[in-house]
Protein backbone atom coordinates (compact mmCIF):
# COMPACT_ATOMS: atom_id res chain seq x y z
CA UNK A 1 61.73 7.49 41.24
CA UNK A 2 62.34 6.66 37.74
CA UNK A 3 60.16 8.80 35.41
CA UNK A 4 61.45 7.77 32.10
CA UNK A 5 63.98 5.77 30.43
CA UNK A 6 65.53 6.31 26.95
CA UNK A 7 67.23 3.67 24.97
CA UNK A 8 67.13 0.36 22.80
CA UNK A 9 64.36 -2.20 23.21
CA UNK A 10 67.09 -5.31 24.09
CA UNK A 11 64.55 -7.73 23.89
CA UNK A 12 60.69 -7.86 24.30
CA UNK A 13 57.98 -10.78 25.44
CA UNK A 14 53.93 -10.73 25.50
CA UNK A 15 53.62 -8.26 28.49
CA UNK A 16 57.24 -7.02 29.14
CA UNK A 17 60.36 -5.17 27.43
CA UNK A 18 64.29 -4.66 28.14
CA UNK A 19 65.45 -1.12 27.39
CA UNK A 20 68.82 -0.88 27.15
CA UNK A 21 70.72 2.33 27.91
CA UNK A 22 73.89 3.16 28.86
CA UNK A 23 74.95 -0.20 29.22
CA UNK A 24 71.95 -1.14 31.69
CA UNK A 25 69.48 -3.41 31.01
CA UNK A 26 65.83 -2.37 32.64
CA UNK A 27 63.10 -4.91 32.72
CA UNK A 28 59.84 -2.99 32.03
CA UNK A 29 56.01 -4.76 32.28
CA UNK A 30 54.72 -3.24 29.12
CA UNK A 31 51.10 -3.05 27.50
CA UNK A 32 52.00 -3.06 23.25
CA UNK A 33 55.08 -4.85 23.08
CA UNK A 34 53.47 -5.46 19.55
CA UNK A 35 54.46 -2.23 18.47
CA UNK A 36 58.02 -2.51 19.29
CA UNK A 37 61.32 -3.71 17.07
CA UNK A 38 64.64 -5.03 18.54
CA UNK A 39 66.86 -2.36 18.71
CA UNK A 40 64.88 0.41 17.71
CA UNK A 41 65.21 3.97 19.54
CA UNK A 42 62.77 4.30 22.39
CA UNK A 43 61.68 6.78 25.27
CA UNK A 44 59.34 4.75 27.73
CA UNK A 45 57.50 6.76 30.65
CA UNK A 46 58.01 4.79 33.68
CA UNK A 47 56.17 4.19 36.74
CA UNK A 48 58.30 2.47 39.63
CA UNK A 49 55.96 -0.18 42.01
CA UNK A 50 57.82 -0.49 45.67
CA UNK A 51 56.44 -3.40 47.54
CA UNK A 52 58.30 -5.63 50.50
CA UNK A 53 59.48 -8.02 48.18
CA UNK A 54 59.26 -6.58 45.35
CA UNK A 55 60.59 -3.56 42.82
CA UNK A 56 58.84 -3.26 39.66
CA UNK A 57 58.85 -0.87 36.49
CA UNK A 58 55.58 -0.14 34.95
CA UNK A 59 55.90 1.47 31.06
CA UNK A 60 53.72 3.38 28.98
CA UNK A 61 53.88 4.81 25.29
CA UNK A 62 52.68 8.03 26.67
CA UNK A 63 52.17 10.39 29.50
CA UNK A 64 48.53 10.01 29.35
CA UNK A 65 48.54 6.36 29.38
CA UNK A 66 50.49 6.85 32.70
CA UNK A 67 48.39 9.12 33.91
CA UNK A 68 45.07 6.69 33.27
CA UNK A 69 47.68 3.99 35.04
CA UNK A 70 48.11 6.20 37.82
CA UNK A 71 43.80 7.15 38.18
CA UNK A 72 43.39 3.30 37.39
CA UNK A 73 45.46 1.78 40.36
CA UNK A 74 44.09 4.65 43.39
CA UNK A 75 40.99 2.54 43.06
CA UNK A 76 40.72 0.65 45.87
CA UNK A 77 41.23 -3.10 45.27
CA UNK A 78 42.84 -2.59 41.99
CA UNK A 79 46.79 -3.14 41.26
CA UNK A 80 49.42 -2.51 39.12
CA UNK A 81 49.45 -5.69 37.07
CA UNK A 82 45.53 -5.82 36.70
CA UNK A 83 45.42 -2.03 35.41
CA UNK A 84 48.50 -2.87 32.83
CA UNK A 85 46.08 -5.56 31.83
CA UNK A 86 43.54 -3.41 31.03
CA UNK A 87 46.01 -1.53 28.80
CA UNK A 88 47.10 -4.02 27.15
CA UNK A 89 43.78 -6.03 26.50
CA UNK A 90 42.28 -2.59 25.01
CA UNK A 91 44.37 -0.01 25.19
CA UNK A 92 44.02 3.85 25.92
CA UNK A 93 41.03 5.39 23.78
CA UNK A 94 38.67 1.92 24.86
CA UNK A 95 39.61 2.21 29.04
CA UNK A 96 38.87 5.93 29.12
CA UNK A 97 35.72 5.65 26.73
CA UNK A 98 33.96 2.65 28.72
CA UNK A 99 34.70 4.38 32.33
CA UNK A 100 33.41 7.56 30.97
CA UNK A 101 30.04 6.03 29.77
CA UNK A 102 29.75 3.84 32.66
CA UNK A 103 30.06 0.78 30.43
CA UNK A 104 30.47 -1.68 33.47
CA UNK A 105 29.88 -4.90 30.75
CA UNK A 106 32.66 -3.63 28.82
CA UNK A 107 35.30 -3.51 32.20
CA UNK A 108 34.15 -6.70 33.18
CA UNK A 109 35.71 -8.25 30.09
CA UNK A 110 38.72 -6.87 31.15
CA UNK A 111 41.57 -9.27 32.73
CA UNK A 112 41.08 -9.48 36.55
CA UNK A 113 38.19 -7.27 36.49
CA UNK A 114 35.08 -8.93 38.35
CA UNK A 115 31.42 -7.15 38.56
CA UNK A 116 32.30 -5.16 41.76
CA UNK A 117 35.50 -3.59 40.80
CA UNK A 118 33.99 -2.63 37.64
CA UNK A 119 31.30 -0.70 39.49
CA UNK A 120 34.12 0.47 41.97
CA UNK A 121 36.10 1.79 38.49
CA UNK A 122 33.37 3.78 37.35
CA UNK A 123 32.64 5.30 40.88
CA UNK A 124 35.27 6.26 41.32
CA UNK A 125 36.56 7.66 38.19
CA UNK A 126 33.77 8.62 35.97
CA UNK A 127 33.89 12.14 35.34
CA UNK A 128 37.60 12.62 36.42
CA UNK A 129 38.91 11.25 33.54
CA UNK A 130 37.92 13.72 31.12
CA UNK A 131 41.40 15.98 32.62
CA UNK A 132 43.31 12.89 31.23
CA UNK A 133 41.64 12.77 28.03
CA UNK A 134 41.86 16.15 27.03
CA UNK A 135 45.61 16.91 28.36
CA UNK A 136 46.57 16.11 25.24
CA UNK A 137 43.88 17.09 22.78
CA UNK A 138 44.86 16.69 18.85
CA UNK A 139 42.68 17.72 16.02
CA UNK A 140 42.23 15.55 13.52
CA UNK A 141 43.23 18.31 10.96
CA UNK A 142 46.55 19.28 11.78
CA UNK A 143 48.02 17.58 15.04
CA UNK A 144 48.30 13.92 13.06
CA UNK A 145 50.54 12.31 10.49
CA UNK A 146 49.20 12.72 7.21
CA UNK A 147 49.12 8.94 6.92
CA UNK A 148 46.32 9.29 10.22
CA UNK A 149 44.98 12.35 8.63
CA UNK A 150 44.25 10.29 5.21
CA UNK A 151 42.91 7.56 6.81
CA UNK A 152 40.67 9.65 9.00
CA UNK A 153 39.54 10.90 5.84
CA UNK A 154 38.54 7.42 4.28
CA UNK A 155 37.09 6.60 7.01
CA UNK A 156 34.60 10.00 7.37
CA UNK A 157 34.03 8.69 3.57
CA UNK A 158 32.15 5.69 4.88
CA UNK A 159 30.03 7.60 7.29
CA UNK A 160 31.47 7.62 10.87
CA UNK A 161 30.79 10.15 12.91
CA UNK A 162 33.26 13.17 13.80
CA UNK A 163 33.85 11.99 18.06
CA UNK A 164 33.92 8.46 16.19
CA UNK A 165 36.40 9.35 14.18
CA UNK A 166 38.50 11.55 16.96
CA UNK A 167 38.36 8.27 19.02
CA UNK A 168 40.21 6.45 16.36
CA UNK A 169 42.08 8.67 15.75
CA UNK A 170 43.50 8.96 18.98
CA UNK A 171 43.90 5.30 19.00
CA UNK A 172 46.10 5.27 15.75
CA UNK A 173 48.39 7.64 16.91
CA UNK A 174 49.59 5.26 19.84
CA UNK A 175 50.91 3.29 16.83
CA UNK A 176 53.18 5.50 15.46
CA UNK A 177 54.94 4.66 11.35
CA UNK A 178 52.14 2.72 9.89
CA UNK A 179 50.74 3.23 6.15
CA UNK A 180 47.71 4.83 5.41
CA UNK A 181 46.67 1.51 4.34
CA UNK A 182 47.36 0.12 7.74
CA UNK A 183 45.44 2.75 9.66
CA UNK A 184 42.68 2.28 7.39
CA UNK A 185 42.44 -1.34 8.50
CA UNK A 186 43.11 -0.37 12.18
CA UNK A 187 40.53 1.99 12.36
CA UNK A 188 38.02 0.42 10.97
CA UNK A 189 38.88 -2.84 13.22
CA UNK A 190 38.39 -0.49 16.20
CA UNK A 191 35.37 0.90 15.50
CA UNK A 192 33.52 -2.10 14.29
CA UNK A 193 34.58 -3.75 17.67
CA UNK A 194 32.82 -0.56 19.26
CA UNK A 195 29.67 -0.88 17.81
């Protein structure tokens, strides 16, 4: 099984990315192939799909991404590709959030995601998610950037609340090298779609 791969993003489409390393070229499915450059250094965490006709490579900016990959696709009914939509349509923070309220509206907007796997999501999931969540948890204060840490800041400034806040937080951080600028105007993107 192939856990990780480390090398240089080749080339890159809407859902997928080649990582180059040591002269191989791996084609990966990929949720935010927004946030990648040609070339640039890269460590993907992988998760390798066996079928009969079929070997694919699943890739994720983060362990816990994999790990809500993983939790997504043991739901019965619900496959690789349709949980790397979710991923990619709304990322992280916004997957784990609407499964842990039991936001079944908000999973049905989600690609390939009908009324009765939404329910089927949240019962099976809700509550067990929290483990994934938390495996990582970073304090605002001192685990960020200071560019995330200043834009946190602004953003407290205009009134959000602190798990408000955290939420965004943890969304800004899967897009690593921005300006404070930038993750101003990320953040507050995010959490006026969340209102």
């Amino acid at each position: 099984m192939i856990a990780f791969i480390k090398g240089t993003v080749a080339s890159y489409g809407a859902d997928w990315v080649v990582v180059e390393s040591q002269g191989v070229g791996y084609q990966i499915a990929y949720p935010h192939p927004e946030n990648l450059h040609l070339n640039q250094e890269v460590l993907v965490h992988t998760y390798m799909h066996i079928t009969e006709n079929d070997v694919s490579l699943f890739g994720f900016e983060s362990l816990d991404e994999k790990a809500l990959f993983l939790k997504l696709i043991s739901v019965k009914g619900l496959g690789p590709k349709t949980a790397m939509g979710m991923l990619a349509k709304t990322g992280y923070t916004s997957v784990v959030s609407a499964i842990e309220s039991g936001d079944v509206n908000l999973l049905k907007k989600m690609p390939g995601i009908g009324a009765k796997s939404a329910s089927q999501i949240v019962l099976d999931l809700k509550g067990k998610l929290v483990a994934v969540a938390s495996a990582n948890p970073k304090q605002v204060t001192q685990d960020y950037p200071p560019e995330i840490r200043d834009a946190i800041e602004g953003l407290k400034n205009l009134g959000y609340k602190q798990g408000e806040l955290n939420s965004a937080a943890n969304m800004m951080s899967e897009k690593p090298g921005l300006t404070t600028e930038q993750y101003l105007k990320l953040g507050l993107q995010y959490l006026v779609k969340q209102k």
